[in-house]
C-alpha atoms as a PDB file:
ATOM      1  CA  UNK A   1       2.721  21.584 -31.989  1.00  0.00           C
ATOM      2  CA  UNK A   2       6.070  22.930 -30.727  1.00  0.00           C
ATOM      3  CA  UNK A   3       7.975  25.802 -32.491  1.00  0.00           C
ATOM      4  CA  UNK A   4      10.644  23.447 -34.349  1.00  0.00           C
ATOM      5  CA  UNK A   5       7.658  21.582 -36.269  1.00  0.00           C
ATOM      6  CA  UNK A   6       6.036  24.967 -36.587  1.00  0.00           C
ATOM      7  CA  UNK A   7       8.902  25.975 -38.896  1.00  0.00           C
ATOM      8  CA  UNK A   8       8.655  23.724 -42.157  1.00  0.00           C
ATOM      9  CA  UNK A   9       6.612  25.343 -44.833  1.00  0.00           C
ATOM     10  CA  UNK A  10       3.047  24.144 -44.635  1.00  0.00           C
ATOM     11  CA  UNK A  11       2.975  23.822 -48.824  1.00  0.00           C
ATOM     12  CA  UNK A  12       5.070  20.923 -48.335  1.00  0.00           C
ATOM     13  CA  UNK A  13       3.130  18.794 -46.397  1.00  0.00           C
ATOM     14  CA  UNK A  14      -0.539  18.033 -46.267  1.00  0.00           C
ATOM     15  CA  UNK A  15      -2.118  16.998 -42.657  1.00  0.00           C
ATOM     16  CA  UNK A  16      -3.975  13.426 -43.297  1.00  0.00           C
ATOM     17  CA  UNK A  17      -3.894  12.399 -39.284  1.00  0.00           C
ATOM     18  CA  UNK A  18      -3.672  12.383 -36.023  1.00  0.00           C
ATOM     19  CA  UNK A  19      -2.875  10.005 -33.877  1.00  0.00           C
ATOM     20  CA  UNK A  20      -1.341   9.338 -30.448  1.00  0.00           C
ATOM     21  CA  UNK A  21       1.066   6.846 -29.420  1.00  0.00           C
ATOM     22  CA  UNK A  22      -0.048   3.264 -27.925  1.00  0.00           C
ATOM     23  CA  UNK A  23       1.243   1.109 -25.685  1.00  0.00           C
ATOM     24  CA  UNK A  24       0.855  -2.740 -26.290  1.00  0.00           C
ATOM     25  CA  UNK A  25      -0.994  -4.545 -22.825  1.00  0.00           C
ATOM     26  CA  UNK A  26       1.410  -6.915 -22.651  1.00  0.00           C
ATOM     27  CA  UNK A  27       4.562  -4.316 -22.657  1.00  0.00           C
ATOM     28  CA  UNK A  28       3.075  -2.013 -20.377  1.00  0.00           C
ATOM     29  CA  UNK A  29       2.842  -4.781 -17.878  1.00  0.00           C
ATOM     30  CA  UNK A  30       6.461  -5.788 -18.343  1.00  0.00           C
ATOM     31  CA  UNK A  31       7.836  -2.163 -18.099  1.00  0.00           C
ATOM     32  CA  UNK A  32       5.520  -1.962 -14.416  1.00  0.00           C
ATOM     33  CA  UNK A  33       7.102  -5.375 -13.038  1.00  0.00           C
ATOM     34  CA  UNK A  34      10.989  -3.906 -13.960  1.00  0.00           C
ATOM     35  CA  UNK A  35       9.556  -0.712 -11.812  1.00  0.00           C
ATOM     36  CA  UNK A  36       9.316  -3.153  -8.661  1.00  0.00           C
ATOM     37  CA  UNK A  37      12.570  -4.197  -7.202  1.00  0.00           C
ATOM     38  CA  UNK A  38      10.707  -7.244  -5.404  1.00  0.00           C
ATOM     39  CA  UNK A  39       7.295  -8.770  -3.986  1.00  0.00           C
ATOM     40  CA  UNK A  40       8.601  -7.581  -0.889  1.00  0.00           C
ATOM     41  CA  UNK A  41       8.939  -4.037  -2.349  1.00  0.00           C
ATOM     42  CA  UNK A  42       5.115  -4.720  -3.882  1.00  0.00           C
ATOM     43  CA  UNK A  43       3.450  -5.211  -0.770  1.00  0.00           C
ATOM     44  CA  UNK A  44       5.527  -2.019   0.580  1.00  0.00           C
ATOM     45  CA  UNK A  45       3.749   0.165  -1.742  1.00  0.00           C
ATOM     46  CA  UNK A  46       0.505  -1.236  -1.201  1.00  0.00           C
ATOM     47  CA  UNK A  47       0.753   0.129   2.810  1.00  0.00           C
ATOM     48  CA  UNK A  48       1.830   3.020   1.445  1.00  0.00           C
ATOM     49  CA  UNK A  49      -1.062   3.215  -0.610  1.00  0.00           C
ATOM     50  CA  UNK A  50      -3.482   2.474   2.551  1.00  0.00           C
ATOM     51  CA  UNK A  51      -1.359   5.770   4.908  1.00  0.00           C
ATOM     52  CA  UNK A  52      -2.447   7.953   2.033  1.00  0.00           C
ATOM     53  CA  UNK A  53      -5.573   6.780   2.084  1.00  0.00           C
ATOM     54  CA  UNK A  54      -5.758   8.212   5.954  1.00  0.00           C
ATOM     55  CA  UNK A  55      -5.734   4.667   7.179  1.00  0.00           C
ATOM     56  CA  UNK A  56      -5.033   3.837  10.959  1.00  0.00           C
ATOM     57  CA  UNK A  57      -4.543   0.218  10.182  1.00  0.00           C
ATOM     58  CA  UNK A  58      -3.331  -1.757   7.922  1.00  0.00           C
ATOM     59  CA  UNK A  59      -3.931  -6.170   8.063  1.00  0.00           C
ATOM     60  CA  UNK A  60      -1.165  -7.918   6.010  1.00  0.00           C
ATOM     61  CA  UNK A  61      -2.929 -11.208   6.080  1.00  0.00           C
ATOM     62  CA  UNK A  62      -1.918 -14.682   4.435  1.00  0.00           C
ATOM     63  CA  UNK A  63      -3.976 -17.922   4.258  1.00  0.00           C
ATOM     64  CA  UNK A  64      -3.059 -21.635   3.253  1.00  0.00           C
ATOM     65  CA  UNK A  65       1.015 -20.673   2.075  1.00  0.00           C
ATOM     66  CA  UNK A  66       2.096 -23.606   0.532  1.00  0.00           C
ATOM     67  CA  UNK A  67      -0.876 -25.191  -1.082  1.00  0.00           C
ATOM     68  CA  UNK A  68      -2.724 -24.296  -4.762  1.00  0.00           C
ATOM     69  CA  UNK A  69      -5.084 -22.087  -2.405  1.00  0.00           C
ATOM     70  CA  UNK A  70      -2.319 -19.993  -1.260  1.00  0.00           C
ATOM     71  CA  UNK A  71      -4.104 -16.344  -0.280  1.00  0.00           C
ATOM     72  CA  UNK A  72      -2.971 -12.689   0.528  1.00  0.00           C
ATOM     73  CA  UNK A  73      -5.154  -9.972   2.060  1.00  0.00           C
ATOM     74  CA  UNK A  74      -4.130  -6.456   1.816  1.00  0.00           C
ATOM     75  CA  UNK A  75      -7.302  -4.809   4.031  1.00  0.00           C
ATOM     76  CA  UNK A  76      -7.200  -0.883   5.336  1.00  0.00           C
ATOM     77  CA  UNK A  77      -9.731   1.345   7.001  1.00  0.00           C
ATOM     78  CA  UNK A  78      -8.695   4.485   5.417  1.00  0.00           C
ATOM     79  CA  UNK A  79     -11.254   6.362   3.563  1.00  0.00           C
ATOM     80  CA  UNK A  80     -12.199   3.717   0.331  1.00  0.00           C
ATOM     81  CA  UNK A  81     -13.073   4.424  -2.936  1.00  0.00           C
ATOM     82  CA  UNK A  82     -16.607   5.413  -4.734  1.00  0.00           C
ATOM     83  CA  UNK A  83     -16.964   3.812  -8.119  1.00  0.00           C
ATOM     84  CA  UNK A  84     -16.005   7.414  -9.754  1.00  0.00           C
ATOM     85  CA  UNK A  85     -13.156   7.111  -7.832  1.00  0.00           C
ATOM     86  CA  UNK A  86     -12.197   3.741  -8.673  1.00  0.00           C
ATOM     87  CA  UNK A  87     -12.282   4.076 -12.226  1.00  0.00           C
ATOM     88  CA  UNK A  88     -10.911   7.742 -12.575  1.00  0.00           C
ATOM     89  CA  UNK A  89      -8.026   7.095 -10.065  1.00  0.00           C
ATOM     90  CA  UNK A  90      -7.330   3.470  -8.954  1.00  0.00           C
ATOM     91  CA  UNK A  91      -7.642   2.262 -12.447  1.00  0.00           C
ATOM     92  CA  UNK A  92      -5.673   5.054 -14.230  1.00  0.00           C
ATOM     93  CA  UNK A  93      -2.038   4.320 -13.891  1.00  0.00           C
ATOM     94  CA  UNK A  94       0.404   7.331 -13.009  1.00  0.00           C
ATOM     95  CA  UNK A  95      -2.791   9.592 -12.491  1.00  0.00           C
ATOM     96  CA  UNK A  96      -1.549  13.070 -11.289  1.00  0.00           C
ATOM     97  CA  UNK A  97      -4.116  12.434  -8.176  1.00  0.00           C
ATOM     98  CA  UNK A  98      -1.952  12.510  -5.448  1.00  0.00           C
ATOM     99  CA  UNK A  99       1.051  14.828  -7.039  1.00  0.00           C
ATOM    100  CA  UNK A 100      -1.962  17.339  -6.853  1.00  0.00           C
ATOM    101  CA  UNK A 101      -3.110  16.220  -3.202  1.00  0.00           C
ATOM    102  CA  UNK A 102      -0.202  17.905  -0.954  1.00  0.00           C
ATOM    103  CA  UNK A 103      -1.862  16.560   2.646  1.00  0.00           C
ATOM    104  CA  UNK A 104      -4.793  13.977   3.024  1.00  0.00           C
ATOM    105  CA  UNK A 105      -7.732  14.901   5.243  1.00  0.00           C
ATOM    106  CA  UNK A 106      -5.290  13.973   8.214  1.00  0.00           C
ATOM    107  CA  UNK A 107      -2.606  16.004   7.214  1.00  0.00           C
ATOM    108  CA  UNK A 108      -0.546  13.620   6.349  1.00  0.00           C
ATOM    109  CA  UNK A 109       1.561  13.727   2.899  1.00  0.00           C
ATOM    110  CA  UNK A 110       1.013  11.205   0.405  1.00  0.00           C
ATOM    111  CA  UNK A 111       3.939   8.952  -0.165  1.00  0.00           C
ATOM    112  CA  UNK A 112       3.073   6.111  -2.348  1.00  0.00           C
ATOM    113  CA  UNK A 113       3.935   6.483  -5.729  1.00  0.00           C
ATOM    114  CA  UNK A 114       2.147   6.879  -8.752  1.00  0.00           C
ATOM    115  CA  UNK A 115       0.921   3.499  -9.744  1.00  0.00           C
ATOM    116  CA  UNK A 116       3.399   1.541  -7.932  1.00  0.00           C
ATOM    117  CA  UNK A 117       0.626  -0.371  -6.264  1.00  0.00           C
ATOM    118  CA  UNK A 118      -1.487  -1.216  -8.956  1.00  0.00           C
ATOM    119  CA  UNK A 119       1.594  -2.790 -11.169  1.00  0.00           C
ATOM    120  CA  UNK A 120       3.095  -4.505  -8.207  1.00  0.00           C
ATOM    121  CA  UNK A 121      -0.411  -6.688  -7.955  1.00  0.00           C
ATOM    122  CA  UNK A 122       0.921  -8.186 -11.212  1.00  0.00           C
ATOM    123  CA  UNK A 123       3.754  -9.263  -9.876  1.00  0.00           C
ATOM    124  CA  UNK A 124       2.108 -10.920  -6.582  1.00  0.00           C
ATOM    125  CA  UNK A 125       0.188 -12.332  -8.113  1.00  0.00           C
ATOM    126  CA  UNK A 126      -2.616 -13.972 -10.925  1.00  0.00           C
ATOM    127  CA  UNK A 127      -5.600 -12.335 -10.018  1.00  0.00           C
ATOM    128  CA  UNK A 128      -6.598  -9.682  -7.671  1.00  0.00           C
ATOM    129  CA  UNK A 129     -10.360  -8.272  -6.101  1.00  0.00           C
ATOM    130  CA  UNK A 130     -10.401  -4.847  -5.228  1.00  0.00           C
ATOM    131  CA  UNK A 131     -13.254  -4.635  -2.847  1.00  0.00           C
ATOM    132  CA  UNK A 132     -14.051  -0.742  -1.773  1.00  0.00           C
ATOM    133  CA  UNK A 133     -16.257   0.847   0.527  1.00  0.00           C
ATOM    134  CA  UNK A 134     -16.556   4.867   0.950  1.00  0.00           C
ATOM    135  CA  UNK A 135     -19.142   6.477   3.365  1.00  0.00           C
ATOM    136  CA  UNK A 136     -22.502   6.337   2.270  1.00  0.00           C
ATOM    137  CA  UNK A 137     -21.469   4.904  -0.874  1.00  0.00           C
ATOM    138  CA  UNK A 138     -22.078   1.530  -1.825  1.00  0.00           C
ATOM    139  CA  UNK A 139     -19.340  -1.018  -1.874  1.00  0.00           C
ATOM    140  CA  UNK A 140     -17.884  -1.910  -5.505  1.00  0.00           C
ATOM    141  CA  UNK A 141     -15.436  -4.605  -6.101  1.00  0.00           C
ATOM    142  CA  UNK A 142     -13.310  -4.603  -9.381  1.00  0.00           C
ATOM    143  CA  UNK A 143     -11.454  -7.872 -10.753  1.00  0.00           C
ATOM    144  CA  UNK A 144      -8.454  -7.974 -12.945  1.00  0.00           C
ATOM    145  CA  UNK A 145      -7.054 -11.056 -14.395  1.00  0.00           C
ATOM    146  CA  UNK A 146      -3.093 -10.233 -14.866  1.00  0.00           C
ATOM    147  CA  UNK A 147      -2.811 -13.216 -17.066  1.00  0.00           C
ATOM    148  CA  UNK A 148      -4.966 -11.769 -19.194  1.00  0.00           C
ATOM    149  CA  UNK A 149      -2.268  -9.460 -20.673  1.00  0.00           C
ATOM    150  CA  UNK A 150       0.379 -12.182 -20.732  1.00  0.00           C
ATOM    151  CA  UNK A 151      -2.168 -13.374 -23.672  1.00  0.00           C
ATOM    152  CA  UNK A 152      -2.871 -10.391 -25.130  1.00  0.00           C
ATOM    153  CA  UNK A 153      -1.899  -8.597 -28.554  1.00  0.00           C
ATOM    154  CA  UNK A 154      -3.723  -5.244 -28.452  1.00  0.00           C
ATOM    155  CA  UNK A 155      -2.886  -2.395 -26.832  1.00  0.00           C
ATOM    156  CA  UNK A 156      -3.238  -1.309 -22.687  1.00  0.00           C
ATOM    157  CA  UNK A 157      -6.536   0.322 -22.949  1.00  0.00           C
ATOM    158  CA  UNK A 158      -8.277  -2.600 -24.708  1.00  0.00           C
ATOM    159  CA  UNK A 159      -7.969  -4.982 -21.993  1.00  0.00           C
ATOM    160  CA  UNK A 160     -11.280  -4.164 -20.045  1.00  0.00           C
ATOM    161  CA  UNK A 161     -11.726  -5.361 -16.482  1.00  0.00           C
ATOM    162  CA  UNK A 162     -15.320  -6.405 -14.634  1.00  0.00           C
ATOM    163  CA  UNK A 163     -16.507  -4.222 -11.432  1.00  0.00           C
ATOM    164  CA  UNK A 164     -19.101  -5.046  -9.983  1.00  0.00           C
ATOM    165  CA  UNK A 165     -21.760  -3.400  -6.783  1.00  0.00           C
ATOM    166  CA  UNK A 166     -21.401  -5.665  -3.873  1.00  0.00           C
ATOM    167  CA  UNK A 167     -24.202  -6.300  -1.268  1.00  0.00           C
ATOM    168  CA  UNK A 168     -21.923  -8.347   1.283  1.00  0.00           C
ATOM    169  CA  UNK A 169     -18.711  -7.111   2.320  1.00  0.00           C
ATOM    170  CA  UNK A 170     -18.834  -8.327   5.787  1.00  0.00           C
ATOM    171  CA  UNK A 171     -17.466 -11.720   4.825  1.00  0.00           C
ATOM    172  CA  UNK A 172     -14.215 -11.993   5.795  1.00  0.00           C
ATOM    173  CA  UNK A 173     -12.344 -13.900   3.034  1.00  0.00           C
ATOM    174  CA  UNK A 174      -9.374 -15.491   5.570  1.00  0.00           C
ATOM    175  CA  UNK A 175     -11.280 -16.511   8.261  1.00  0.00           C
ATOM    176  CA  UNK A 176     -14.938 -16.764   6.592  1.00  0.00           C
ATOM    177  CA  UNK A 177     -16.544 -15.210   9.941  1.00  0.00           C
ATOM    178  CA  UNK A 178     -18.382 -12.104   9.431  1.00  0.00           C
ATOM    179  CA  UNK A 179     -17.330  -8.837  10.635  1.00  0.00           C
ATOM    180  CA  UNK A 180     -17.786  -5.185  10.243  1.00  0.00           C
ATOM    181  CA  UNK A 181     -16.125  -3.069   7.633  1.00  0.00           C
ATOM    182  CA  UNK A 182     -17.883   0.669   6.841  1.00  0.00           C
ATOM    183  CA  UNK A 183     -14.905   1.566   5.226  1.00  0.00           C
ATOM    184  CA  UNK A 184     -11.673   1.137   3.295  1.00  0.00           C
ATOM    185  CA  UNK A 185      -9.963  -1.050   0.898  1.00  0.00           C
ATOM    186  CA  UNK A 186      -9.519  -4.469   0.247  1.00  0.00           C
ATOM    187  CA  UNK A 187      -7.285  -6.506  -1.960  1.00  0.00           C
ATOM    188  CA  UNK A 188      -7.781 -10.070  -2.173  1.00  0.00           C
ATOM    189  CA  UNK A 189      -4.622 -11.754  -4.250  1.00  0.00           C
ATOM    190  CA  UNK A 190      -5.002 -15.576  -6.050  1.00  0.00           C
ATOM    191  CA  UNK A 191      -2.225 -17.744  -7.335  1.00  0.00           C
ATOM    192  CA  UNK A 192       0.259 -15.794  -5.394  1.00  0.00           C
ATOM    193  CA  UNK A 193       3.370 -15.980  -7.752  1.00  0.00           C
ATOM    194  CA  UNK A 194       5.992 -16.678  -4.208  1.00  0.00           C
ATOM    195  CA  UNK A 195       6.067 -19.362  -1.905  1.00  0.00           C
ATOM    196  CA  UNK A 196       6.972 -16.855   0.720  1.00  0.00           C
ATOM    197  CA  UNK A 197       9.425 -18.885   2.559  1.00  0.00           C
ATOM    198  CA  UNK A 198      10.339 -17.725   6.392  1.00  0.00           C
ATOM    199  CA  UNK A 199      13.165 -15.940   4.931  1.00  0.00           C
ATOM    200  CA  UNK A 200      11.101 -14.533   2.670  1.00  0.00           C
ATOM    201  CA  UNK A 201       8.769 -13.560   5.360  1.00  0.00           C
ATOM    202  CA  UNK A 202      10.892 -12.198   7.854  1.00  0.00           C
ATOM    203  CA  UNK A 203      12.707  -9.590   5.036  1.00  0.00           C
ATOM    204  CA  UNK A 204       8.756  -8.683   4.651  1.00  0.00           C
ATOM    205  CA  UNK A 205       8.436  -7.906   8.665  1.00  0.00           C
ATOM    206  CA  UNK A 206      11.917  -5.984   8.855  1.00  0.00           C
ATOM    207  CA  UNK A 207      11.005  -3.826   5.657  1.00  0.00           C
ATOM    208  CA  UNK A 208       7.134  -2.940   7.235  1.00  0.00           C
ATOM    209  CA  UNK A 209       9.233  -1.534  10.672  1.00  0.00           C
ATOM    210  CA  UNK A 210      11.026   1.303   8.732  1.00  0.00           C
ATOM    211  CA  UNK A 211       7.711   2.207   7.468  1.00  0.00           C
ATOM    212  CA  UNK A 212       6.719   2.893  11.140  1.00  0.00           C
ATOM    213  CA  UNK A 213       7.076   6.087  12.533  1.00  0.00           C
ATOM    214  CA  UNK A 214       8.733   6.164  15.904  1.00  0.00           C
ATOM    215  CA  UNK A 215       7.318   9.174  17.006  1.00  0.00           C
ATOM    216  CA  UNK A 216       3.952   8.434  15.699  1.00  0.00           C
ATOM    217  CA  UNK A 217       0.773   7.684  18.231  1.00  0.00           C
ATOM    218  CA  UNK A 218      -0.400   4.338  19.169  1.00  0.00           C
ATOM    219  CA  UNK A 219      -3.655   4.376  17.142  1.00  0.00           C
ATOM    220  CA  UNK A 220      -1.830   6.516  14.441  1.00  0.00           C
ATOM    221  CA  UNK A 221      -1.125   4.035  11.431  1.00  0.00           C
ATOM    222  CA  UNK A 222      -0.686   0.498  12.635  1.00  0.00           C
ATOM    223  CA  UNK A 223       0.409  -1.983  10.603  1.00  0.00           C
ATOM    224  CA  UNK A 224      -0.290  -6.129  11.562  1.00  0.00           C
ATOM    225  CA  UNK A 225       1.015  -8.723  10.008  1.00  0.00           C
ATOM    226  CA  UNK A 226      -0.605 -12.530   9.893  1.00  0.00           C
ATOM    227  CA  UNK A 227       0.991 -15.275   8.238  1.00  0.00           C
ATOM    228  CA  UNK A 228      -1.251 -18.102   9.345  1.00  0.00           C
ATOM    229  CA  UNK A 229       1.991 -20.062  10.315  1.00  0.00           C
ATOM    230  CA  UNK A 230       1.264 -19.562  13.935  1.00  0.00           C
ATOM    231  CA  UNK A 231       5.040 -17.637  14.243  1.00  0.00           C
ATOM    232  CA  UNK A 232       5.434 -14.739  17.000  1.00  0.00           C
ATOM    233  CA  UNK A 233       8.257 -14.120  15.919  1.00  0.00           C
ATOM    234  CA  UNK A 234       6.530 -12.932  12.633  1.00  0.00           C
ATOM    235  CA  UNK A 235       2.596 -12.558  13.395  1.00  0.00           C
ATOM    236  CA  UNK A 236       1.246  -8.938  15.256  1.00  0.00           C
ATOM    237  CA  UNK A 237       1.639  -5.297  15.387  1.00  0.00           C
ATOM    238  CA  UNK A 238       4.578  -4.659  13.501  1.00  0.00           C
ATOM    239  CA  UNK A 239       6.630  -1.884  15.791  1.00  0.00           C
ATOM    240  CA  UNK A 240      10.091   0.298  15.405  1.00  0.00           C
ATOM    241  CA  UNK A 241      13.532  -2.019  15.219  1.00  0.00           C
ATOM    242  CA  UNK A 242      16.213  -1.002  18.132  1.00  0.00           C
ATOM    243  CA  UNK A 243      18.741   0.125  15.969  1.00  0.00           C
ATOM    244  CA  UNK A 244      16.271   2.976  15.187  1.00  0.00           C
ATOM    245  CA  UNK A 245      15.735   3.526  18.711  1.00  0.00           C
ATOM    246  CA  UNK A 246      19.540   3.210  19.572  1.00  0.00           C
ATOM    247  CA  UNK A 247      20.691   5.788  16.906  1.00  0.00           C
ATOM    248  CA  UNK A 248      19.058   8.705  18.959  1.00  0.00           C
ATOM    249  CA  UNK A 249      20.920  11.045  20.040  1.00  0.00           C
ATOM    250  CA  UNK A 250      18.892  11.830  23.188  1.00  0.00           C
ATOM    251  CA  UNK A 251      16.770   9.239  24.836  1.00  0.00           C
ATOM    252  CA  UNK A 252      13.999  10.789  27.485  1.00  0.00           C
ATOM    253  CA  UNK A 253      11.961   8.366  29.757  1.00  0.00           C
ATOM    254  CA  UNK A 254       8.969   9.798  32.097  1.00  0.00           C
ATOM    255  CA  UNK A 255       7.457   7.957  34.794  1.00  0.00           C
ATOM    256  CA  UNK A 256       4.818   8.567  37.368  1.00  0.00           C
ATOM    257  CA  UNK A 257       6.439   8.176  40.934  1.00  0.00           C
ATOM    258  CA  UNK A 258       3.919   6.733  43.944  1.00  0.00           C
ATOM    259  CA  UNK A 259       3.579  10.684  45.008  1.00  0.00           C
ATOM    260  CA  UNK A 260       2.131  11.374  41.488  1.00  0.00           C
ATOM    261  CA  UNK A 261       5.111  13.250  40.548  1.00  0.00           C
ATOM    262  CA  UNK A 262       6.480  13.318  36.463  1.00  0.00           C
ATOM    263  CA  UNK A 263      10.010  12.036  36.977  1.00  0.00           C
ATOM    264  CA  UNK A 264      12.183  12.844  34.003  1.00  0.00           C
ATOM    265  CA  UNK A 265      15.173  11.013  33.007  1.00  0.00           C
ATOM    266  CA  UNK A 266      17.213  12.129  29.778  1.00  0.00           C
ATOM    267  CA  UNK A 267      20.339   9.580  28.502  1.00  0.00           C
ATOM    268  CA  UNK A 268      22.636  10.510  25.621  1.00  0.00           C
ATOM    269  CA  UNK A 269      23.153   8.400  23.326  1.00  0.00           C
ATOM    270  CA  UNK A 270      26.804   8.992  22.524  1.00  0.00           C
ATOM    271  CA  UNK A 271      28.481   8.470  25.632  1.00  0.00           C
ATOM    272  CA  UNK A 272      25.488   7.463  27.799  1.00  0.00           C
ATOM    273  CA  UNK A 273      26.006  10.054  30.210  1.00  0.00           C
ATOM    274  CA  UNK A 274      22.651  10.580  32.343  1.00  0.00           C
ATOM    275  CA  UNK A 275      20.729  13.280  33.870  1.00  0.00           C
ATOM    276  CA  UNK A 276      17.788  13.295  35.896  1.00  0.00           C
ATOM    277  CA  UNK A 277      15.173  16.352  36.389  1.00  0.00           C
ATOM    278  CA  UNK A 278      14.195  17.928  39.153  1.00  0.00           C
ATOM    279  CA  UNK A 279      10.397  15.702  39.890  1.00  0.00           C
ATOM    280  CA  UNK A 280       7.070  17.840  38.948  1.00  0.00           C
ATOM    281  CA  UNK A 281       3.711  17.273  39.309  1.00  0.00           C
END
């Protein structure tokens, strides 16, 4: 009770209740989608999502674009989630998890934000599998119909979801060939919501480069991309654009020399004026 409603006279008024305020499902939903600029912007978070999550890599997969089968796979190796941590976390929207968490196991400081992930799902699309797997945990996978809150009239907290423990996780749901997964996170989309046009896909590739660090190590966070539309100008390893590279202001290159000696070579980038170091072993 704050000190302004702590000053009318208590013989005036008689307590009968308390009760806190609601949120309908379907306006919760609504309010989460206007939070998300784009489905570009959704899948965004969800990387961000698998980086704090200590991930090294991150698969952007898509499978049968343009038919009723359409599929997206969102699959890290980061850490995963135990079913605690699934339901007290994942499944609690703006948790204070990760404003509490200043650096992940790796060191590395969180930048998803709170929730982001989760509502942008709803705007990919129509249903989504989170599949899970945490060391020596056992693999959960929870299922959320989004439709389910177009059609609903009660509030948020009444529209339950279905998780379930998984015995095979192996399976891999875009190719259907087995293969190994100890640990991370999965998110299998159905009745994706955009046709995801080349356009479409090629804003998607040029928005996952700024997320890539150019000073980071090879095997530091990757992030791969898969479209199924056999493109190389859009499928692999999605690395740094030039114009981050050319807006340096010093660029150094080192090369090994046939004597085995470190040549350095240092360019600037404002007037391109060169200078080479003395060769060391």
């Amino acid at each position: 009770m704050s000190e302004y409603s702590s000053k009318m006279p208590e013989r005036e008024r008689e307590l009968i209740d308390q009760q806190p305020l609601s949120v309908s499902a379907r306006v919760a939903m609504q309010l989460g989608r206007e939070s998300i600029s784009s489905s570009v912007t959704a899948i965004l978070e969800l990387v961000k999502n698998s980086y704090d999550a200590d991930a090294a890599r991150v698969r952007i997969r898509f499978r049968g674009l343009g038919t009723n089968d359409a599929l997206l796979v969102v699959e890290d190796n980061g850490r995963g989630m135990t079913l605690n941590q699934l339901r007290d976390h994942w499944m609690v929207i703006g948790t204070a998890n990760k404003a509490r968490v200043r650096k992940t196991r790796k060191g590395r400081t969180p930048t998803g934000e709170k929730g982001l992930g989760r509502l942008g799902l709803d705007r990919l699309c129509a249903v989504t599998r989170v599949q899970s797997v945490a060391e020596d945990s056992a693999p959960v996978e929870l299922e959320i119909d989004w439709t389910s809150y177009e059609r609903a009239i009660s509030r948020l907290e009444e529209v339950v979801h279905s998780i379930y423990t998984l015995t095979d996780v192996e399976a891999d749901p875009v190719t259907g060939q087995r293969a190994s997964f100890p640990h991370g996170t999965r998110l299998i989309l159905h009745g994706l919501k955009d046709d995801w046009s080349k356009e479409a896909l090629t804003e998607l590739r040029a928005e996952l480069a700024l997320l890539v660090s150019p000073f980071a190590a090879p095997n530091d966070f990757a992030i791969e991309l898969e479209t199924g539309r056999d493109d190389e100008t859009l499928d692999g390893v999605v690395t740094v654009p030039e114009f981050v590279l050319d807006a340096a202001t010093w660029k150094i290159t080192a090369t090994i020399n046939e004597d085995l000696m470190v040549e350095i070579r240092m360019q600037s980038g404002q007037d391109n004026t060169e200078y080479r170091l003395k060769p060391v072993p």
